[in-house]
PDB file of N, CA and C in Angstrom:
ATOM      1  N   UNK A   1       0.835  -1.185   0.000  1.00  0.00           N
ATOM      2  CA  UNK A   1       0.000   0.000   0.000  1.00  0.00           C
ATOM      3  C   UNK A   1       0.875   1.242   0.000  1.00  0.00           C
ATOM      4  N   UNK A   2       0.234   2.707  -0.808  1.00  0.00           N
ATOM      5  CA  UNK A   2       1.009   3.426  -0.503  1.00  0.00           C
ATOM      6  C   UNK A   2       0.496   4.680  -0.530  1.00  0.00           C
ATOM      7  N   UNK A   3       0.738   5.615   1.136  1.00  0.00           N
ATOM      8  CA  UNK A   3      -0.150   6.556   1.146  1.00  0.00           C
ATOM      9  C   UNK A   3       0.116   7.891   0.500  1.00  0.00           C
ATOM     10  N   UNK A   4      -0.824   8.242   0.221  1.00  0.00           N
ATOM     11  CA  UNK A   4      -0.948   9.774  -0.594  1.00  0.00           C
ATOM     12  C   UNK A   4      -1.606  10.364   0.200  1.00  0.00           C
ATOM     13  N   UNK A   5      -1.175  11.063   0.566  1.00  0.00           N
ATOM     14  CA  UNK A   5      -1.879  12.785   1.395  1.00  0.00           C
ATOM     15  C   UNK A   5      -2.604  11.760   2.987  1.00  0.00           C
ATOM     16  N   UNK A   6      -3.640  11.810   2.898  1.00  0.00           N
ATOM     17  CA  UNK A   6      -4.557  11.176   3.787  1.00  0.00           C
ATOM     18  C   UNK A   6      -4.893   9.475   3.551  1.00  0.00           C
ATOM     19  N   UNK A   7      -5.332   9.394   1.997  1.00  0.00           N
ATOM     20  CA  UNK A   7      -5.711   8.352   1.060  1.00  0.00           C
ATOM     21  C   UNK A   7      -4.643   7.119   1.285  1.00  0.00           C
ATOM     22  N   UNK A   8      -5.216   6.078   1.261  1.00  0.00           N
ATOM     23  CA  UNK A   8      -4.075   5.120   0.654  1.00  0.00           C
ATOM     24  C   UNK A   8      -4.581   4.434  -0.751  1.00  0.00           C
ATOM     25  N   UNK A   9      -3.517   3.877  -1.149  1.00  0.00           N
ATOM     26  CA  UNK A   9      -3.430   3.791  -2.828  1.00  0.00           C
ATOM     27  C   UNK A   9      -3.137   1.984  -3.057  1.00  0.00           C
ATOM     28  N   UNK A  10      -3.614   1.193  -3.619  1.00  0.00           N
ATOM     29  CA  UNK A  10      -2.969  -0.577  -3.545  1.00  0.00           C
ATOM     30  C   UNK A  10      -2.533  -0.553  -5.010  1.00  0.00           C
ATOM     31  N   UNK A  11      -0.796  -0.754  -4.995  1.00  0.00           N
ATOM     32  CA  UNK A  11      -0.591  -0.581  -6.448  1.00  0.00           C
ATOM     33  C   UNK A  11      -1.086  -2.155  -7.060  1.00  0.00           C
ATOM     34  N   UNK A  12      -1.161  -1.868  -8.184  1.00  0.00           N
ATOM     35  CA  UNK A  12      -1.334  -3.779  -8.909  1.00  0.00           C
ATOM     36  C   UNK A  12      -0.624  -4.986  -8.724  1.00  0.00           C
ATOM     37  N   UNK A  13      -0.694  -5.822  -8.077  1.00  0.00           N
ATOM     38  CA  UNK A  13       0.019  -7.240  -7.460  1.00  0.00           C
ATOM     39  C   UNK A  13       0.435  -7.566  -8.931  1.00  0.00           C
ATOM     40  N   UNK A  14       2.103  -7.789  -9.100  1.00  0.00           N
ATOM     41  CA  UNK A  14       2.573  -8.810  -9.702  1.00  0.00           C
ATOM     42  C   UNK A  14       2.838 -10.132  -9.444  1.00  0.00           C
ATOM     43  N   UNK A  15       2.162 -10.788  -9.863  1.00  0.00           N
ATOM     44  CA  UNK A  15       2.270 -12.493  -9.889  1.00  0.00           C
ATOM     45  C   UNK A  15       3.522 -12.741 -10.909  1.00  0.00           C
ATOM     46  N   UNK A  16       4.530 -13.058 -10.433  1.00  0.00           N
ATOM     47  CA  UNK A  16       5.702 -13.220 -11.059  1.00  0.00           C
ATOM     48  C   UNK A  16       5.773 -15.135 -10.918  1.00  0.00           C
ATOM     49  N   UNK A  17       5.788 -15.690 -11.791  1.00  0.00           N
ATOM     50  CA  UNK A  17       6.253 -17.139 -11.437  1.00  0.00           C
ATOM     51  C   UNK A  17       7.169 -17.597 -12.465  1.00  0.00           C
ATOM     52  N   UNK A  18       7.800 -18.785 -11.932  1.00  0.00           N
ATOM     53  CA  UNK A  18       9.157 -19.258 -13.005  1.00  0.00           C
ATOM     54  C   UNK A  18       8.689 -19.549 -14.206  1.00  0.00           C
ATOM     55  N   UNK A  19       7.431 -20.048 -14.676  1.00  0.00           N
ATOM     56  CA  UNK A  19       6.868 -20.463 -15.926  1.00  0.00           C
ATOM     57  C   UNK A  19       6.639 -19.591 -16.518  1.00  0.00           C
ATOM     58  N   UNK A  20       5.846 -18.048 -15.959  1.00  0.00           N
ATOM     59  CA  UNK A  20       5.980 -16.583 -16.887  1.00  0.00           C
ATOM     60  C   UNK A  20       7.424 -16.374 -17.388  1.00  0.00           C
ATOM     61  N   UNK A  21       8.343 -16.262 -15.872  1.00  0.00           N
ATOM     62  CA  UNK A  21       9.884 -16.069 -16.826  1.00  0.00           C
ATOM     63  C   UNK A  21      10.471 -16.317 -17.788  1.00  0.00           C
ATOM     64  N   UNK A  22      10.069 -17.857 -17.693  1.00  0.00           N
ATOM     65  CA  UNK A  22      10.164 -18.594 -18.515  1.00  0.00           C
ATOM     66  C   UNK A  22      10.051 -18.860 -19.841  1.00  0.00           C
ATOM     67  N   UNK A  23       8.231 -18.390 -19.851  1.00  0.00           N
ATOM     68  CA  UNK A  23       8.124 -17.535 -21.285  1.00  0.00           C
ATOM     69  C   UNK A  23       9.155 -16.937 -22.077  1.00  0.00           C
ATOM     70  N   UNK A  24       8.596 -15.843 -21.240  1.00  0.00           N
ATOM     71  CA  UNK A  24       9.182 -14.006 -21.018  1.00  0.00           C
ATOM     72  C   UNK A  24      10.663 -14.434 -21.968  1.00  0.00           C
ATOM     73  N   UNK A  25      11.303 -15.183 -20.922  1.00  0.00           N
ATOM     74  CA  UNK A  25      12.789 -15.891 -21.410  1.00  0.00           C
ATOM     75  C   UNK A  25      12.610 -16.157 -22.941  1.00  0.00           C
ATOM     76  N   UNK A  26      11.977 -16.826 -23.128  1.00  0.00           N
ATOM     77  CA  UNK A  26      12.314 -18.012 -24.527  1.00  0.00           C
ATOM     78  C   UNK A  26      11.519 -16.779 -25.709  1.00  0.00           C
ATOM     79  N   UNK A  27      10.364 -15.769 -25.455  1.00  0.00           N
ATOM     80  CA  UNK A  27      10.594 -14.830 -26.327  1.00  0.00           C
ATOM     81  C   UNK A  27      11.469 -14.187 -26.907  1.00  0.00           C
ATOM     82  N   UNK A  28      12.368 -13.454 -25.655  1.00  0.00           N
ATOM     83  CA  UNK A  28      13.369 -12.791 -25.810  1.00  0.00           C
ATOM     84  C   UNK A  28      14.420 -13.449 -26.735  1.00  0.00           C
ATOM     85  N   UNK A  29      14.483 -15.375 -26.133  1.00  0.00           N
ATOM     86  CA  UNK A  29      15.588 -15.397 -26.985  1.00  0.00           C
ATOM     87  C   UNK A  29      15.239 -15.560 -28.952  1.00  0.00           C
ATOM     88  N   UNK A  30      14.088 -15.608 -28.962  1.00  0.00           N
ATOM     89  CA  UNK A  30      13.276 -16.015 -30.270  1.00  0.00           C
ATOM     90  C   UNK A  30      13.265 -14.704 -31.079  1.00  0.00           C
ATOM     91  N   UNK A  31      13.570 -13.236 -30.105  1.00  0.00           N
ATOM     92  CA  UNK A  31      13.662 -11.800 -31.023  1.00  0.00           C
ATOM     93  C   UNK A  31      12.332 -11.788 -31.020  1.00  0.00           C
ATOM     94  N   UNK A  32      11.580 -12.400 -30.910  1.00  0.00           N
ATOM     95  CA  UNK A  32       9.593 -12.485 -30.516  1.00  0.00           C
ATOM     96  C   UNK A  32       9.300 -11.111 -29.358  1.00  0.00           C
ATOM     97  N   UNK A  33      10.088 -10.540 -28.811  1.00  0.00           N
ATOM     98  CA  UNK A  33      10.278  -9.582 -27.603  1.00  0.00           C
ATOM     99  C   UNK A  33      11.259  -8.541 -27.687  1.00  0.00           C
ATOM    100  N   UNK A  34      10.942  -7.421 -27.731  1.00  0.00           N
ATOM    101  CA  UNK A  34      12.569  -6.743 -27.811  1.00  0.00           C
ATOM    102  C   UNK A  34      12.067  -5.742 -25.971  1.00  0.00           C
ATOM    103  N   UNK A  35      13.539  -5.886 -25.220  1.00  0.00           N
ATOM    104  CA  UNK A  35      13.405  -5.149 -23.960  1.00  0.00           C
ATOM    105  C   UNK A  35      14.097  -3.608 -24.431  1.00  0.00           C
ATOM    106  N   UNK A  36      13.714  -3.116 -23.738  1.00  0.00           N
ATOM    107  CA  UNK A  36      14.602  -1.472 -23.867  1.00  0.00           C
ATOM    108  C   UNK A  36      14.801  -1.211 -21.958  1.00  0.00           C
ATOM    109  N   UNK A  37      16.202  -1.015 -22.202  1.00  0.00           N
ATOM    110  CA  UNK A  37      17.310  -0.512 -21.069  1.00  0.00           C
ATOM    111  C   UNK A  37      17.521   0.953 -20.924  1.00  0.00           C
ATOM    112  N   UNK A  38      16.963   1.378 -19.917  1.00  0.00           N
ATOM    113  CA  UNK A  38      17.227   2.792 -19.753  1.00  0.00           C
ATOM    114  C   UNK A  38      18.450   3.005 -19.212  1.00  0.00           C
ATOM    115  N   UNK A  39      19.016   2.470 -18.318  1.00  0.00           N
ATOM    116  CA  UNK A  39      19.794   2.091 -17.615  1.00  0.00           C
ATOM    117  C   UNK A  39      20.417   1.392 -16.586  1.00  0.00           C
ATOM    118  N   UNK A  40      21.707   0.646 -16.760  1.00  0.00           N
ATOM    119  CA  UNK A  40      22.287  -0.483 -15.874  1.00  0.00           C
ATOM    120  C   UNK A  40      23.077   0.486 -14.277  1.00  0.00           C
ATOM    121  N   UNK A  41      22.641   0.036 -13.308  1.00  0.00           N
ATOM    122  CA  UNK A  41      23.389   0.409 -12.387  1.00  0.00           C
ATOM    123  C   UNK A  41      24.266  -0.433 -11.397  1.00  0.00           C
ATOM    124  N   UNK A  42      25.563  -0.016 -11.044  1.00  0.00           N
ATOM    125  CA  UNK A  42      25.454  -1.050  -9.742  1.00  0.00           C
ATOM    126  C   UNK A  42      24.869  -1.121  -8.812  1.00  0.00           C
ATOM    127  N   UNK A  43      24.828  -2.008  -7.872  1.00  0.00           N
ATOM    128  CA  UNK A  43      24.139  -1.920  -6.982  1.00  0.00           C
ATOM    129  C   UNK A  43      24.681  -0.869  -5.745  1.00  0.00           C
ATOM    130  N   UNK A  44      25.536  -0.432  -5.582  1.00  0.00           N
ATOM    131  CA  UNK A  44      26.046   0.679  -4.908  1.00  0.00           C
ATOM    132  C   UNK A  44      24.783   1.945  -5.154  1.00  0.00           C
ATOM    133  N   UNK A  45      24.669   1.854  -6.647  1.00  0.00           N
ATOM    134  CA  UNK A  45      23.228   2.982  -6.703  1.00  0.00           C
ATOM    135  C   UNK A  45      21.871   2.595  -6.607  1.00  0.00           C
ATOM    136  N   UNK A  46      21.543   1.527  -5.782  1.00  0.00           N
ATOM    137  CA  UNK A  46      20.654   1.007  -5.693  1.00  0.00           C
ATOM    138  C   UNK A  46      19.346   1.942  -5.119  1.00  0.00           C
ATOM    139  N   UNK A  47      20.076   3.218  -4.451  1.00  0.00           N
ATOM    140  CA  UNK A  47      19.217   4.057  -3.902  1.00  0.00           C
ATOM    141  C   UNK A  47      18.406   5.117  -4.867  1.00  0.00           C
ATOM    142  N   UNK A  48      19.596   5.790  -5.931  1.00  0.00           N
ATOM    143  CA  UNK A  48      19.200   6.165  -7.238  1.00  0.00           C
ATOM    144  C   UNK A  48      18.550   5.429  -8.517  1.00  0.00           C
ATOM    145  N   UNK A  49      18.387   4.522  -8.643  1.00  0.00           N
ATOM    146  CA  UNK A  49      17.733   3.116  -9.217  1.00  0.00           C
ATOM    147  C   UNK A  49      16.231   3.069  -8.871  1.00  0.00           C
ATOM    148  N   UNK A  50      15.877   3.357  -7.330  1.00  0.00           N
ATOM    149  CA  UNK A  50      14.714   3.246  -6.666  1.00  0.00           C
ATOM    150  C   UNK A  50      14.265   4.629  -6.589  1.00  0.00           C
ATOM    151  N   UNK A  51      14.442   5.777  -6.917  1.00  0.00           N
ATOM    152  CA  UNK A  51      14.192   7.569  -7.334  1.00  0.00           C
ATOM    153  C   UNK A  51      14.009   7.540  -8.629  1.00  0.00           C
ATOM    154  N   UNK A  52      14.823   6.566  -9.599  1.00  0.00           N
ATOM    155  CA  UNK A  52      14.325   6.668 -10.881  1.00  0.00           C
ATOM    156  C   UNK A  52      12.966   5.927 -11.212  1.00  0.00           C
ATOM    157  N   UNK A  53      12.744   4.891 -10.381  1.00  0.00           N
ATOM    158  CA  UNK A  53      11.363   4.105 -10.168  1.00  0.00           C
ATOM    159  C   UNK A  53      10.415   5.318 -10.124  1.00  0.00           C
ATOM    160  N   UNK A  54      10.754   5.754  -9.307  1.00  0.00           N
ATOM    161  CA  UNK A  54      10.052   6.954  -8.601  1.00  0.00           C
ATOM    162  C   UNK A  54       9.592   8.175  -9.578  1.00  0.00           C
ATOM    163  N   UNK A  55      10.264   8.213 -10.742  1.00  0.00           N
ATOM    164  CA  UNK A  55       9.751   9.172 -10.974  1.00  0.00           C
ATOM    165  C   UNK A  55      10.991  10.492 -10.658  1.00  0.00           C
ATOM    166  N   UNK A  56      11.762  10.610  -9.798  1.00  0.00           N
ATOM    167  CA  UNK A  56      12.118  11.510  -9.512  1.00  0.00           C
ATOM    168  C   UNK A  56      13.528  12.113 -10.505  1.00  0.00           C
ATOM    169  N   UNK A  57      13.797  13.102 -10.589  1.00  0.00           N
ATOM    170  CA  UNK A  57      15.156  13.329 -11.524  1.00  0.00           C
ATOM    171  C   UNK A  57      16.595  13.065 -11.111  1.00  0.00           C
ATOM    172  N   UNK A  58      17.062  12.019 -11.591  1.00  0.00           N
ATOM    173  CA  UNK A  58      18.323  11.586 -11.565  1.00  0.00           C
ATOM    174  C   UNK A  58      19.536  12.142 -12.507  1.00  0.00           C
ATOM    175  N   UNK A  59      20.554  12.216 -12.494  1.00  0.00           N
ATOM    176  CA  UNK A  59      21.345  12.556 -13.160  1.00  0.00           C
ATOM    177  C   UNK A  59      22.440  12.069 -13.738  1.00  0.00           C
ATOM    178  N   UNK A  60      22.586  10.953 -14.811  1.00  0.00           N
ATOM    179  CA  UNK A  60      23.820   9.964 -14.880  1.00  0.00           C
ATOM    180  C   UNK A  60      24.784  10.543 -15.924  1.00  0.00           C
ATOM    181  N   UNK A  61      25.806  10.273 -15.066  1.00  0.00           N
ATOM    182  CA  UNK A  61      27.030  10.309 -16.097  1.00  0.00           C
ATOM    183  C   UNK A  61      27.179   9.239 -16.524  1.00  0.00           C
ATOM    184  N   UNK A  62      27.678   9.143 -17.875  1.00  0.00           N
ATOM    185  CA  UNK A  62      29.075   8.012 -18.174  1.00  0.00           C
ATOM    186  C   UNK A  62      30.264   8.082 -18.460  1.00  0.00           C
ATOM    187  N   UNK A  63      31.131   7.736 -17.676  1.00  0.00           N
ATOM    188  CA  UNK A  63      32.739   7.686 -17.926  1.00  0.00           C
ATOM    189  C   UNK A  63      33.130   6.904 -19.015  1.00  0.00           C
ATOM    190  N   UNK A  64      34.174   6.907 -18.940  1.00  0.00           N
ATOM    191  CA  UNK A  64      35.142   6.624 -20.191  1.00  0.00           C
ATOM    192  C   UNK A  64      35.187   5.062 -20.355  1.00  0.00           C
ATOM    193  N   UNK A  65      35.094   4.471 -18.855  1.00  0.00           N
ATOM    194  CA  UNK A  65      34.766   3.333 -18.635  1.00  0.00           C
ATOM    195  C   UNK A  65      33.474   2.107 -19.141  1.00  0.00           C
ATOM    196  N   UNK A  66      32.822   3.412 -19.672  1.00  0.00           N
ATOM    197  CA  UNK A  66      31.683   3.191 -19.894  1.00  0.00           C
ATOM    198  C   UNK A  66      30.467   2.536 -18.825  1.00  0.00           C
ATOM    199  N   UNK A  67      30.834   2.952 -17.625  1.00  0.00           N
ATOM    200  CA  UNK A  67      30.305   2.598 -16.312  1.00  0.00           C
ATOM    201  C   UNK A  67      29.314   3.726 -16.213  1.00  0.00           C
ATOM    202  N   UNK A  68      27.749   3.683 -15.851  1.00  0.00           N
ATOM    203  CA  UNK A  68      27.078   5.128 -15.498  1.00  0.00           C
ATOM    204  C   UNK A  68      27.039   4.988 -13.957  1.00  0.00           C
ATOM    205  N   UNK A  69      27.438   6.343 -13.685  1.00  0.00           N
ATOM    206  CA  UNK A  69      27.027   6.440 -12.483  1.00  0.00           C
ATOM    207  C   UNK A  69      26.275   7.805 -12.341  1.00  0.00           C
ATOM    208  N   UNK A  70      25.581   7.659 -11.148  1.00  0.00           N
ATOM    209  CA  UNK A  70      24.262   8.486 -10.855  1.00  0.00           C
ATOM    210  C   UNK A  70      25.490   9.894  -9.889  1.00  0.00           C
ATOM    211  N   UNK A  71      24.433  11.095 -10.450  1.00  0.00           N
ATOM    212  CA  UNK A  71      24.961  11.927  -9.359  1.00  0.00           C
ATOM    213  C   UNK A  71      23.591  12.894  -9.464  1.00  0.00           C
ATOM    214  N   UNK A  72      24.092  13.966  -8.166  1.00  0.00           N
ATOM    215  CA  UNK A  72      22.902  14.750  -8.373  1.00  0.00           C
ATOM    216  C   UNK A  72      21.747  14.480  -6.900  1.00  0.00           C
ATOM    217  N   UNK A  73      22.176  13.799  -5.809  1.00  0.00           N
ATOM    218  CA  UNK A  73      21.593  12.957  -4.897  1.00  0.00           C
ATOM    219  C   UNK A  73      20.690  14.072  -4.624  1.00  0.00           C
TER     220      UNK A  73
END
């Protein structure tokens, strides 16, 4: 649940099971599915990862490394 102002809100239950993945999986590998990546983080930015869920404005660089990292906290 998640409250807004006074209100509370029930977002939509995902039923995730290994046989959907599974699917999900064997599309992807068939090109039957194409995913789009906004962006990979480590888990070090796991906090900025969960603000971009959010909605909120993040700010990533990428180095030379080709590593993004989040700034802008």
């Amino acid at each position: 649940m998640i409250r807004v102002g006074g209100d509370v809100e029930r977002r939509p239950r995902v039923d995730v099971t290994t046989e959907r993945l599974r699917v999900i999986a064997e599309l992807i590998d068939r090109g039957e599915l194409t995913t789009y990546v906004g962006a990979v983080l480590p888990v070090s930015d796991t906090r900025d990862a969960h603000m971009m869920l959010e909605g909120r404005r993040v700010v990533l660089n990428v180095d030379t490394a080709h590593e993004i990292k989040a700034t802008g906290h």
